[in-house]
Protein backbone atom coordinates (compact mmCIF):
# COMPACT_ATOMS: atom_id res chain seq x y z
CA UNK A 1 -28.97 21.48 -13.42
CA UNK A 2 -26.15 18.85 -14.25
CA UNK A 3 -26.83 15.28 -12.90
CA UNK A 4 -23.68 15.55 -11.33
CA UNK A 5 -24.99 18.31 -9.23
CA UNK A 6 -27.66 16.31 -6.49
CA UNK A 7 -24.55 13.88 -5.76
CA UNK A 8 -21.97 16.48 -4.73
CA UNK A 9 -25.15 17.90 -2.79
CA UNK A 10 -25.34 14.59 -0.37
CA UNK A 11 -22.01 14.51 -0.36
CA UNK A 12 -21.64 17.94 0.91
CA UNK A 13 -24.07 17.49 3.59
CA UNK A 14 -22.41 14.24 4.59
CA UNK A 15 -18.98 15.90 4.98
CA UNK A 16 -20.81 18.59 7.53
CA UNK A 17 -22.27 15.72 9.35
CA UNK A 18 -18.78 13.97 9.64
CA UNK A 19 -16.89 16.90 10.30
CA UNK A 20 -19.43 17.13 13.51
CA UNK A 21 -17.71 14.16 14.86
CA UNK A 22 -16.30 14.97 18.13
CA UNK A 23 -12.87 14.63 18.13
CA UNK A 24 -12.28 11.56 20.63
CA UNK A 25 -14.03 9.85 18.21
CA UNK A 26 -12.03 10.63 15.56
CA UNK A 27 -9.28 9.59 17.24
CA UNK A 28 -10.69 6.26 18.07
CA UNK A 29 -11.98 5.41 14.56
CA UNK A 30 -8.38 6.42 13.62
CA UNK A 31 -7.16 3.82 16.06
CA UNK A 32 -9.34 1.16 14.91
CA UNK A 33 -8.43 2.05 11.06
CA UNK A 34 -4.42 1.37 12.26
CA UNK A 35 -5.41 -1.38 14.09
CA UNK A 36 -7.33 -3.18 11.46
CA UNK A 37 -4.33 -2.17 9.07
CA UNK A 38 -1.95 -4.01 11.43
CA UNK A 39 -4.28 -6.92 11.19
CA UNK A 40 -4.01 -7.29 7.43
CA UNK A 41 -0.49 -6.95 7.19
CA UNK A 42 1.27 -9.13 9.79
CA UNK A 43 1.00 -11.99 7.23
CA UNK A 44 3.16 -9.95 4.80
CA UNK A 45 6.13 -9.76 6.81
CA UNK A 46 8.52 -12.31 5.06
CA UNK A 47 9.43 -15.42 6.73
CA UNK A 48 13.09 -14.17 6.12
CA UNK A 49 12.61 -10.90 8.13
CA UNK A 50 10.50 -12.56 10.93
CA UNK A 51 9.73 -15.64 11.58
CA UNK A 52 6.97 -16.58 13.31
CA UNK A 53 7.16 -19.90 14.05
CA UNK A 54 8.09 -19.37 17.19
CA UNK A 55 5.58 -17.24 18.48
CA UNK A 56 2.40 -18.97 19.74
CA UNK A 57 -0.01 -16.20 18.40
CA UNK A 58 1.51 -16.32 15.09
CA UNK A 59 3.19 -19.32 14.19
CA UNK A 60 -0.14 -20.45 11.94
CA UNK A 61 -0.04 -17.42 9.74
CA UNK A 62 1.27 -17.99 6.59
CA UNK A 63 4.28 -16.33 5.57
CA UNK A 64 5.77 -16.08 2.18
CA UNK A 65 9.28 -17.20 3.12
CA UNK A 66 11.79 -14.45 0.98
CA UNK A 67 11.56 -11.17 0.40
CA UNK A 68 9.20 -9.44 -2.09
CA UNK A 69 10.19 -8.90 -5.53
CA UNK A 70 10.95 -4.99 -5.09
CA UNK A 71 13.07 -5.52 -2.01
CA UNK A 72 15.00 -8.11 -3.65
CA UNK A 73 15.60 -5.93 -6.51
CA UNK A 74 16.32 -3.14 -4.48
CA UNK A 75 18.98 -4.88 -2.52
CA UNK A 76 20.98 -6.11 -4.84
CA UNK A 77 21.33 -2.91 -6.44
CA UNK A 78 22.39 -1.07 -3.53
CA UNK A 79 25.02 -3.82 -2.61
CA UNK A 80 25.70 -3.07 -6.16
CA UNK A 81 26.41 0.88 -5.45
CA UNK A 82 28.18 0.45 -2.00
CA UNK A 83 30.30 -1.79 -3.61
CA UNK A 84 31.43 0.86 -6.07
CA UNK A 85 29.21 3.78 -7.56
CA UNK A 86 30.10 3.89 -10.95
CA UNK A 87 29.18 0.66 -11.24
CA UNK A 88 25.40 1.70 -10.22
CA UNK A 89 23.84 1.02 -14.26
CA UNK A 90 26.80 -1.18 -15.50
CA UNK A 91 26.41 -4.19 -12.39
CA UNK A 92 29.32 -5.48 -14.04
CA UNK A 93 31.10 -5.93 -10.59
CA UNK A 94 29.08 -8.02 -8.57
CA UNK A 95 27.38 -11.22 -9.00
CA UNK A 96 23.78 -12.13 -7.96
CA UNK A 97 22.96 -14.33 -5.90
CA UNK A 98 20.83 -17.67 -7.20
CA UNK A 99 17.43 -15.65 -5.63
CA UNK A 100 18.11 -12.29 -7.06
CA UNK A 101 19.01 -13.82 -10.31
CA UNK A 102 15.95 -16.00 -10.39
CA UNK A 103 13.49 -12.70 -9.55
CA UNK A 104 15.25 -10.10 -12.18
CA UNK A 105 17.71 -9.88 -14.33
CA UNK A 106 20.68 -7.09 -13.87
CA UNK A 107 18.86 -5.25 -16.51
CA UNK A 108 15.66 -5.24 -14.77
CA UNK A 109 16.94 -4.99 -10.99
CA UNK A 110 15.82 -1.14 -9.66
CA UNK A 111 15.86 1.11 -13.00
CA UNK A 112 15.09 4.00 -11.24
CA UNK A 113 16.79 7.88 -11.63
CA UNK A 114 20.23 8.13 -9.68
CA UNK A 115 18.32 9.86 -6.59
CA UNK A 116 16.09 7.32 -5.91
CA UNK A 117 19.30 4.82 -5.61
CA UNK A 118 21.28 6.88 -4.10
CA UNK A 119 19.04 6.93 -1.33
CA UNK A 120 18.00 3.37 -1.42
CA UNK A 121 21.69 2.96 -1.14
CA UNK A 122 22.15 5.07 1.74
CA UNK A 123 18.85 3.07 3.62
CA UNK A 124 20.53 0.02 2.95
CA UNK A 125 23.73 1.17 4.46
CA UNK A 126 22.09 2.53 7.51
CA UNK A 127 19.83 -0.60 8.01
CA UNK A 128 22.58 -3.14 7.98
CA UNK A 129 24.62 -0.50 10.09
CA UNK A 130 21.62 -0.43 13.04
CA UNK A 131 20.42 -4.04 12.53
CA UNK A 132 16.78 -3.39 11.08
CA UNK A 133 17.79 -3.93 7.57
CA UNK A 134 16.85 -2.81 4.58
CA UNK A 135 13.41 -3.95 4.69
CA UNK A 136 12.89 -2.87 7.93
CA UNK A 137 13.89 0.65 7.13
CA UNK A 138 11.55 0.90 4.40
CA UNK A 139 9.04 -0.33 6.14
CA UNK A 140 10.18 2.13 8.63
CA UNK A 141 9.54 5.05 5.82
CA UNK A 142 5.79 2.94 5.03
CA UNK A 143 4.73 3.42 8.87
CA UNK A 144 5.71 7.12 8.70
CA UNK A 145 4.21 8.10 5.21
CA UNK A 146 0.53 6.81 7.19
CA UNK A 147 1.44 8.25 10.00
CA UNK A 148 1.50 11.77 8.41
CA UNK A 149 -1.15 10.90 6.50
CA UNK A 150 -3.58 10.45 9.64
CA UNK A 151 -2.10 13.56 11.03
CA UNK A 152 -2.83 15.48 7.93
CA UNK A 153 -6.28 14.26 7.90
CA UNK A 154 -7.01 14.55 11.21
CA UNK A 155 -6.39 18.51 10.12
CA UNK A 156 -8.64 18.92 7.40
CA UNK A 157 -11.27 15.68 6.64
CA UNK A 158 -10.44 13.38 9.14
CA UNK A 159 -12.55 10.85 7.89
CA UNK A 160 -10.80 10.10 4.43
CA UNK A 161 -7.74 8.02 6.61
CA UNK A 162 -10.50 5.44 7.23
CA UNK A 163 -11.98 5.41 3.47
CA UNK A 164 -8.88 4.93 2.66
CA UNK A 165 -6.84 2.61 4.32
CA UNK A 166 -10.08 0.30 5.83
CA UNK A 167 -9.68 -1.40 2.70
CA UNK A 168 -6.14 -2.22 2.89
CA UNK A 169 -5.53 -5.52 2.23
CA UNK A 170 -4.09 -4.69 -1.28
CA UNK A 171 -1.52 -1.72 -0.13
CA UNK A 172 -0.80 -4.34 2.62
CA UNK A 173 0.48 -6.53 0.19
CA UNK A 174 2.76 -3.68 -1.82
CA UNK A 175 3.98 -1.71 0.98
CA UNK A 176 4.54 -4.75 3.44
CA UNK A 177 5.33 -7.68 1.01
CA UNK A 178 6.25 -6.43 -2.64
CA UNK A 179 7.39 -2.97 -1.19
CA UNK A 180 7.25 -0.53 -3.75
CA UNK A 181 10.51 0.64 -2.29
CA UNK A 182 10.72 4.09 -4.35
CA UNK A 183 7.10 4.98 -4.37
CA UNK A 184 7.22 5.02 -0.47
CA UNK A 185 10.40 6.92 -0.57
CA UNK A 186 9.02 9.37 -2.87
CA UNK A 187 6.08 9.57 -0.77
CA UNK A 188 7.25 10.31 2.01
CA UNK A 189 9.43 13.15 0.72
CA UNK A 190 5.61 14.30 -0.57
CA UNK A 191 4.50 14.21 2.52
CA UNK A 192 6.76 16.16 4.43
CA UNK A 193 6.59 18.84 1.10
CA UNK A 194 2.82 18.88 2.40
CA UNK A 195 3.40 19.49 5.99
CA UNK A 196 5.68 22.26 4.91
CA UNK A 197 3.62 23.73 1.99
CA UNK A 198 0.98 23.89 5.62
CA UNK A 199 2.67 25.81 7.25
CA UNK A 200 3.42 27.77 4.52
CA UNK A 201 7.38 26.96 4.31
CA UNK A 202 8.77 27.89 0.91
CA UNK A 203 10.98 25.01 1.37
CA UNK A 204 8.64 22.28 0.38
CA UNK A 205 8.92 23.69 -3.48
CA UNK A 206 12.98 21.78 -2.60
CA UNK A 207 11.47 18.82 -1.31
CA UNK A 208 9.00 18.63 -4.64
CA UNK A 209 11.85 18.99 -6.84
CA UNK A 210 13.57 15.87 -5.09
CA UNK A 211 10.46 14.38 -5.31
CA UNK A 212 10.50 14.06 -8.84
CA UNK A 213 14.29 13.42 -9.47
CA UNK A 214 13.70 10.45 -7.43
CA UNK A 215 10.30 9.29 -8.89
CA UNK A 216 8.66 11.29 -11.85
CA UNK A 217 5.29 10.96 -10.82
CA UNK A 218 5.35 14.38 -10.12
CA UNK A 219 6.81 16.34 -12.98
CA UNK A 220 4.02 18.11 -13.70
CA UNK A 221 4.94 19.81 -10.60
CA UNK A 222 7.97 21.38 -12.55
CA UNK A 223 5.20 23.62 -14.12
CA UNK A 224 5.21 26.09 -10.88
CA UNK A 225 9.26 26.42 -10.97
CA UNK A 226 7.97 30.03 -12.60
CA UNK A 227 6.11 31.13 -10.13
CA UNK A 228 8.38 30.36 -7.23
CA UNK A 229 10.62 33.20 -6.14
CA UNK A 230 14.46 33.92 -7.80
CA UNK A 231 16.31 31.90 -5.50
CA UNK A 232 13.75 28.94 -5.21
CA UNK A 233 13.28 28.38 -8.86
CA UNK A 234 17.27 28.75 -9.11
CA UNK A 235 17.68 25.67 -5.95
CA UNK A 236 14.52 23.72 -7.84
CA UNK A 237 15.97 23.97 -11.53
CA UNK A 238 19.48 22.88 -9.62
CA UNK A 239 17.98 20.16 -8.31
CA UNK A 240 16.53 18.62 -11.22
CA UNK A 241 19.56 19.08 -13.40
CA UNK A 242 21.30 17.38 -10.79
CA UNK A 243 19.05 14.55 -10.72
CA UNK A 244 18.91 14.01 -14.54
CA UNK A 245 21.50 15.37 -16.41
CA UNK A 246 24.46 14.99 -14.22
CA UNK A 247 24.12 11.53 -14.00
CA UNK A 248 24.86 11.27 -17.32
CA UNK A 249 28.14 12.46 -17.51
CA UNK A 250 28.82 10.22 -14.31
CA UNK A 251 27.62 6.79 -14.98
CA UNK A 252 27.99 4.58 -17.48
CA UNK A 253 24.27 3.26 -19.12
CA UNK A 254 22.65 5.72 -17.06
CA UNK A 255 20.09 6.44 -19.85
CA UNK A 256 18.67 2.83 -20.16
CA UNK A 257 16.63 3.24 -17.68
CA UNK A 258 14.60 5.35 -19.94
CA UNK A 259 13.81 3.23 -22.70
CA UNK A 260 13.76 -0.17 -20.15
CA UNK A 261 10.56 0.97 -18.87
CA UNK A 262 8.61 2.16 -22.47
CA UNK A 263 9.85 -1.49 -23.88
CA UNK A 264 8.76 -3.52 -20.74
CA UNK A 265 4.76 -2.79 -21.10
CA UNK A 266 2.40 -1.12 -23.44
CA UNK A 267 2.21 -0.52 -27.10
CA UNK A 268 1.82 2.68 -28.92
CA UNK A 269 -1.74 1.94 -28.72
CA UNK A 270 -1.41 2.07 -25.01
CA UNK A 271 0.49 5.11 -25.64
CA UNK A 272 -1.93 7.04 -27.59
CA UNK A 273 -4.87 6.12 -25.22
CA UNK A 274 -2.76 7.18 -22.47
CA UNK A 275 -2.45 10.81 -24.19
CA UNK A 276 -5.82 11.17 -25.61
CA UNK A 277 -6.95 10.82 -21.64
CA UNK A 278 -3.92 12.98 -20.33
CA UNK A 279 -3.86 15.25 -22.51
CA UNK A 280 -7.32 16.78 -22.01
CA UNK A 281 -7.00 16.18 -18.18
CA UNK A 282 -3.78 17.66 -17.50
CA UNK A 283 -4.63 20.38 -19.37
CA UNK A 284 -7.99 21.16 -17.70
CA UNK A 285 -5.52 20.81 -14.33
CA UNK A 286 -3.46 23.79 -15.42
CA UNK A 287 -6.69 25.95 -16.04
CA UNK A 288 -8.65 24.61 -12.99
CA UNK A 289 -5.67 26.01 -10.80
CA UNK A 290 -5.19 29.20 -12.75
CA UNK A 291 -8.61 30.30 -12.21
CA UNK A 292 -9.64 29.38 -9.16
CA UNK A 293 -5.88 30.00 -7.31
CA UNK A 294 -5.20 26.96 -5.54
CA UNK A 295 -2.89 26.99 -2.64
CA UNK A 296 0.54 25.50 -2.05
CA UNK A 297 -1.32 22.02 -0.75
CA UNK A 298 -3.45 21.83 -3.61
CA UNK A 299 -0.61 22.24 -6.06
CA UNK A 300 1.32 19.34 -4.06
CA UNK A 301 -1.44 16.82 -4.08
CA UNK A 302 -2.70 17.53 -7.99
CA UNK A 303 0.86 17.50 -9.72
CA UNK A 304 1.31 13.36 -9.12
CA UNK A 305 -1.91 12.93 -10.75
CA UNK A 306 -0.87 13.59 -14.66
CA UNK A 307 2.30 11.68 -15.04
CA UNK A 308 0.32 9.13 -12.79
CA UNK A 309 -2.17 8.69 -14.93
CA UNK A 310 -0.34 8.80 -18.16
CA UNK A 311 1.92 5.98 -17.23
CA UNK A 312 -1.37 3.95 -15.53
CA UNK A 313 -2.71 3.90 -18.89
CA UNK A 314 -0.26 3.16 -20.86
CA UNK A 315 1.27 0.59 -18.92
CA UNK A 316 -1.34 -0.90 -18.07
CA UNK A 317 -0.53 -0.98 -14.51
CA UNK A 318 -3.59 0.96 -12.29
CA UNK A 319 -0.74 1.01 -8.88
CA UNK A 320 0.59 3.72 -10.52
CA UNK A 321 -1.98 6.16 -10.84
CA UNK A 322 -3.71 4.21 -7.23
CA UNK A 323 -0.32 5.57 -5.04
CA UNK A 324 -0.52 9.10 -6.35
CA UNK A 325 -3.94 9.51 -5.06
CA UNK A 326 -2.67 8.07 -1.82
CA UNK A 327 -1.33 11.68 -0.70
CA UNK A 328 -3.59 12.91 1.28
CA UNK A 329 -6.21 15.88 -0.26
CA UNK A 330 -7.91 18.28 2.29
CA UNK A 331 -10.84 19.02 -0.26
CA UNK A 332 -11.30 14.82 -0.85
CA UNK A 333 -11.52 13.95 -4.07
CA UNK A 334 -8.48 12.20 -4.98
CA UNK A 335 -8.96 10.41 -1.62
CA UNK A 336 -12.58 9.23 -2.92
CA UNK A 337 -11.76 8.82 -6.16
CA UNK A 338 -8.69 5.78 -4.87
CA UNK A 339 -11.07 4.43 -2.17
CA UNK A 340 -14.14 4.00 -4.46
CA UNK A 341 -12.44 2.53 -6.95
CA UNK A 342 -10.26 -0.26 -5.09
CA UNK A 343 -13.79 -0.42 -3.07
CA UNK A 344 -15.50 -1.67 -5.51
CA UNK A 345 -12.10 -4.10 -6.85
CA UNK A 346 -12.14 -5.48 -3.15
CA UNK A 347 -16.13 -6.12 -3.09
CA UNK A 348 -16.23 -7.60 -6.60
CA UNK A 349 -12.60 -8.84 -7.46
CA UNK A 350 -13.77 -11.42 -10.33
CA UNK A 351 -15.74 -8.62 -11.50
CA UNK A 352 -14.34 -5.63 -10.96
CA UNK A 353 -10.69 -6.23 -12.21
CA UNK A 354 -7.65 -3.68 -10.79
CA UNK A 355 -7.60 -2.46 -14.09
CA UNK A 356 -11.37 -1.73 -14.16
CA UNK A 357 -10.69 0.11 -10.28
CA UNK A 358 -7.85 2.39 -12.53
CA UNK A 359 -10.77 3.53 -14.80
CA UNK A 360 -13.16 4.24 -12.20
CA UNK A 361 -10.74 6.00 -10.37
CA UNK A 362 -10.14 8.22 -13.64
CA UNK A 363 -13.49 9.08 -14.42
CA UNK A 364 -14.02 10.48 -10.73
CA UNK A 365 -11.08 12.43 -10.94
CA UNK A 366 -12.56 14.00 -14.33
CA UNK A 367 -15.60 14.54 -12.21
CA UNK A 368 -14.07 16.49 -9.92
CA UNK A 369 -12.67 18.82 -12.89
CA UNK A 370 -16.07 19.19 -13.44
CA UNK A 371 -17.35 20.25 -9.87
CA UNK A 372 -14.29 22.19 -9.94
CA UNK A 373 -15.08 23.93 -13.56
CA UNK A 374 -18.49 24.18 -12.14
CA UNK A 375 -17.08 26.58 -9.76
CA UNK A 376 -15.45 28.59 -12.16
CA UNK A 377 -18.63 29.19 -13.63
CA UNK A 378 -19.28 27.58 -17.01
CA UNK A 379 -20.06 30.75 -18.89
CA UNK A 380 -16.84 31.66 -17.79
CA UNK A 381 -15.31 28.43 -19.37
CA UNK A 382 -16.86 28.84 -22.23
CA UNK A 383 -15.78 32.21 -22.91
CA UNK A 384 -12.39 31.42 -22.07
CA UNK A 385 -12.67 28.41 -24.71
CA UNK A 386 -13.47 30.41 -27.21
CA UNK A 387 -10.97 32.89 -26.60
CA UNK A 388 -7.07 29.90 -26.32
CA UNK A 389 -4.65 32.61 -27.20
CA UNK A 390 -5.98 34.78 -24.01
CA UNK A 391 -6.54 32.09 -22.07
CA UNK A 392 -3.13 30.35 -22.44
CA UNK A 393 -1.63 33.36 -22.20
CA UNK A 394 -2.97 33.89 -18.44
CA UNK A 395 -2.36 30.33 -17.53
CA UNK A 396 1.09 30.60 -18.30
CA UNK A 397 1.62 34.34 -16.37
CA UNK A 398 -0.61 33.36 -13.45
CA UNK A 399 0.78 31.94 -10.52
């Protein structure tokens, strides 16, 4: 028996005992969770947004006094596009102001894929148009995302909303403060691909497919576009050619954007750690969900984790591979594997660095390939090992 085994034991018979939890107290531990998240993040609202010192209650909280560095980035750029769109990689048309200049450069200000902009240009637009700004409608998007989240839990393990977000004073800080403007749009448009996907819509392939020509965390989703249905695969495949190869015959400098990032962080060491770990992982993905089926909502929540982890790696940068385990998983693991690992960051932060929580968080993910390959059968593994040619011929014919 593996070592491995006795732990996914307890934790089985812990999930029975939790799922026993009568409902009213779900909902009030749900309650408390949102409350205690409310309590961490007041502080983050920018002085500039809110200010409290007027209010009584508040007026002692410190406040940082502008806007985070994503929203300021984020800004500009769509003042940039509603100004005039083909000027949306160029931002040779307006001028930044002393703030945005002193935060990013043009260059570095939102170099994201035209959907994502588009969008962020469209929130701007709408903000400024209904007073709550731009912040406050991604904020607006942040509140959602969680609230789906809970809901979704509160349909499959209700306690992993808790696990997850109890510790919160980090997300506070990136999706109150910092705002990781496109990562909460993207996520969002996740979400509501997992609500769909649910109910067993095939519209939530669509919403996937935006998904990643907004944010490419979750190309590896791209991988299903075969097993989708004629017209589907035709909308997806549509999508995604709009998303990146239209835009190139549109706007000027559009493909910067894809060697900005590569040049910003990371060496090719970086790079060839980040593929000796991917590699092996995404490819044990593909053959975990060949042979054991998953469903639609399995398929969502897994196909962020690859690119995720990739980019985690070899940019050093553990948020990236820490949001895409943020959408919620009915089975757990990705859930546990985020939660444990910024656990132990926010228990031990001299210790246990962010980058430190990123590995943790990877090694429990590979564990749960290996509760997952235990399922399979590992006779069965091994014969498929031994036989690639068969076996990569049924994971690319299986759906």
């Amino acid at each position: 028996m593996s070592s491995i085994d006795p732990m996914f034991e307890r934790a089985r018979a812990l999930d029975v005992r939790l799922m026993a939890v009568p409902k009213r107290a779900q909902y009030l531990i749900l309650a408390l969770t949102a409350v205690v998240m409310i309590g961490m993040s007041i502080s983050n609202v920018p002085r500039e947004y809110a200010d409290y010192s007027k209010i009584p209650l508040l007026r002692r909280l410190h406040q940082n006094q502008h806007y985070g560095t994503d929203t300021i980035s984020d800004m500009y750029v769509s003042k940039v596009i509603l100004n005039d769109p083909r000027d949306m990689y160029t931002k040779s048309e307006l001028s930044q102001t002393p703030l945005e200049a002193a935060t990013w450069s043009k260059a570095e200000s939102a170099p994201y894929p035209a959907a994502a902009l588009v969008t962020e240009a469209g929130l701007y637009a709408i903000g400024e148009w209904t007073g709550v700004g731009f912040y406050g409608m991604i904020l607006g998007l942040a509140c959602a995302f969680l609230a789906l989240s809970a809901w979704y839990f509160l349909q499959t393990r209700w306690y992993l909303f808790p696990v997850l977000y109890l510790n919160f004073s980090y997300l506070s800080n990136r999706f109150v403060y910092v705002q990781d403007d496109t990562y909460i749009i993207m996520l969002v448009v996740v979400m509501a691909a997992l609500v769909l996907a649910r109910y067993r819509f095939e519209a939530s392939h669509a919403l996937m497919a935006v998904a990643i020509a907004m944010k490419l965390s979750p190309l590896y989703y791209a991988r299903h576009i075969s097993t989708m249905t004629g017209r589907m695969a035709a909308l997806s495949v549509a999508i995604l050619v709009a998303g990146f190869v239209l835009p190139y015959f549109v706007w000027d400098n559009y493909l910067y954007i894809y060697g900005f990032h590569d040049a910003v962080k990371g060496n090719v060491y970086d790079t060839a750690a980040a593929l000796v770990v991917g590699v092996p992982f995404t490819t044990l993905l593909w053959y975990i969900e060949t042979k054991l089926g998953f469903d639609l909502e399995d398929r969502i929540g897994w196909s962020l984790v690859p690119f995720a982890m990739f980019i985690a790696i070899k940019m050093r940068v553990t948020r990236h591979l820490l949001i895409a385990l943020l959408v919620p998983d009915k089975r757990g693991f990705r859930n546990i594997a985020a939660a444990v690992g910024m656990g132990f960051h926010g228990a031990f932060p001299s210790l246990v660095l962010l980058g430190s929580a990123g590995s943790i968080m990877t090694v429990l993910l590979f564990v749960a390939q290996h509760h997952y390959l235990e399922q399979i059968g590992f006779d069965t593994v091994r014969d498929d090992f031994r036989h690639p040619v068969r076996t990569l011929k049924m994971m690319l014919t299986t759906g």
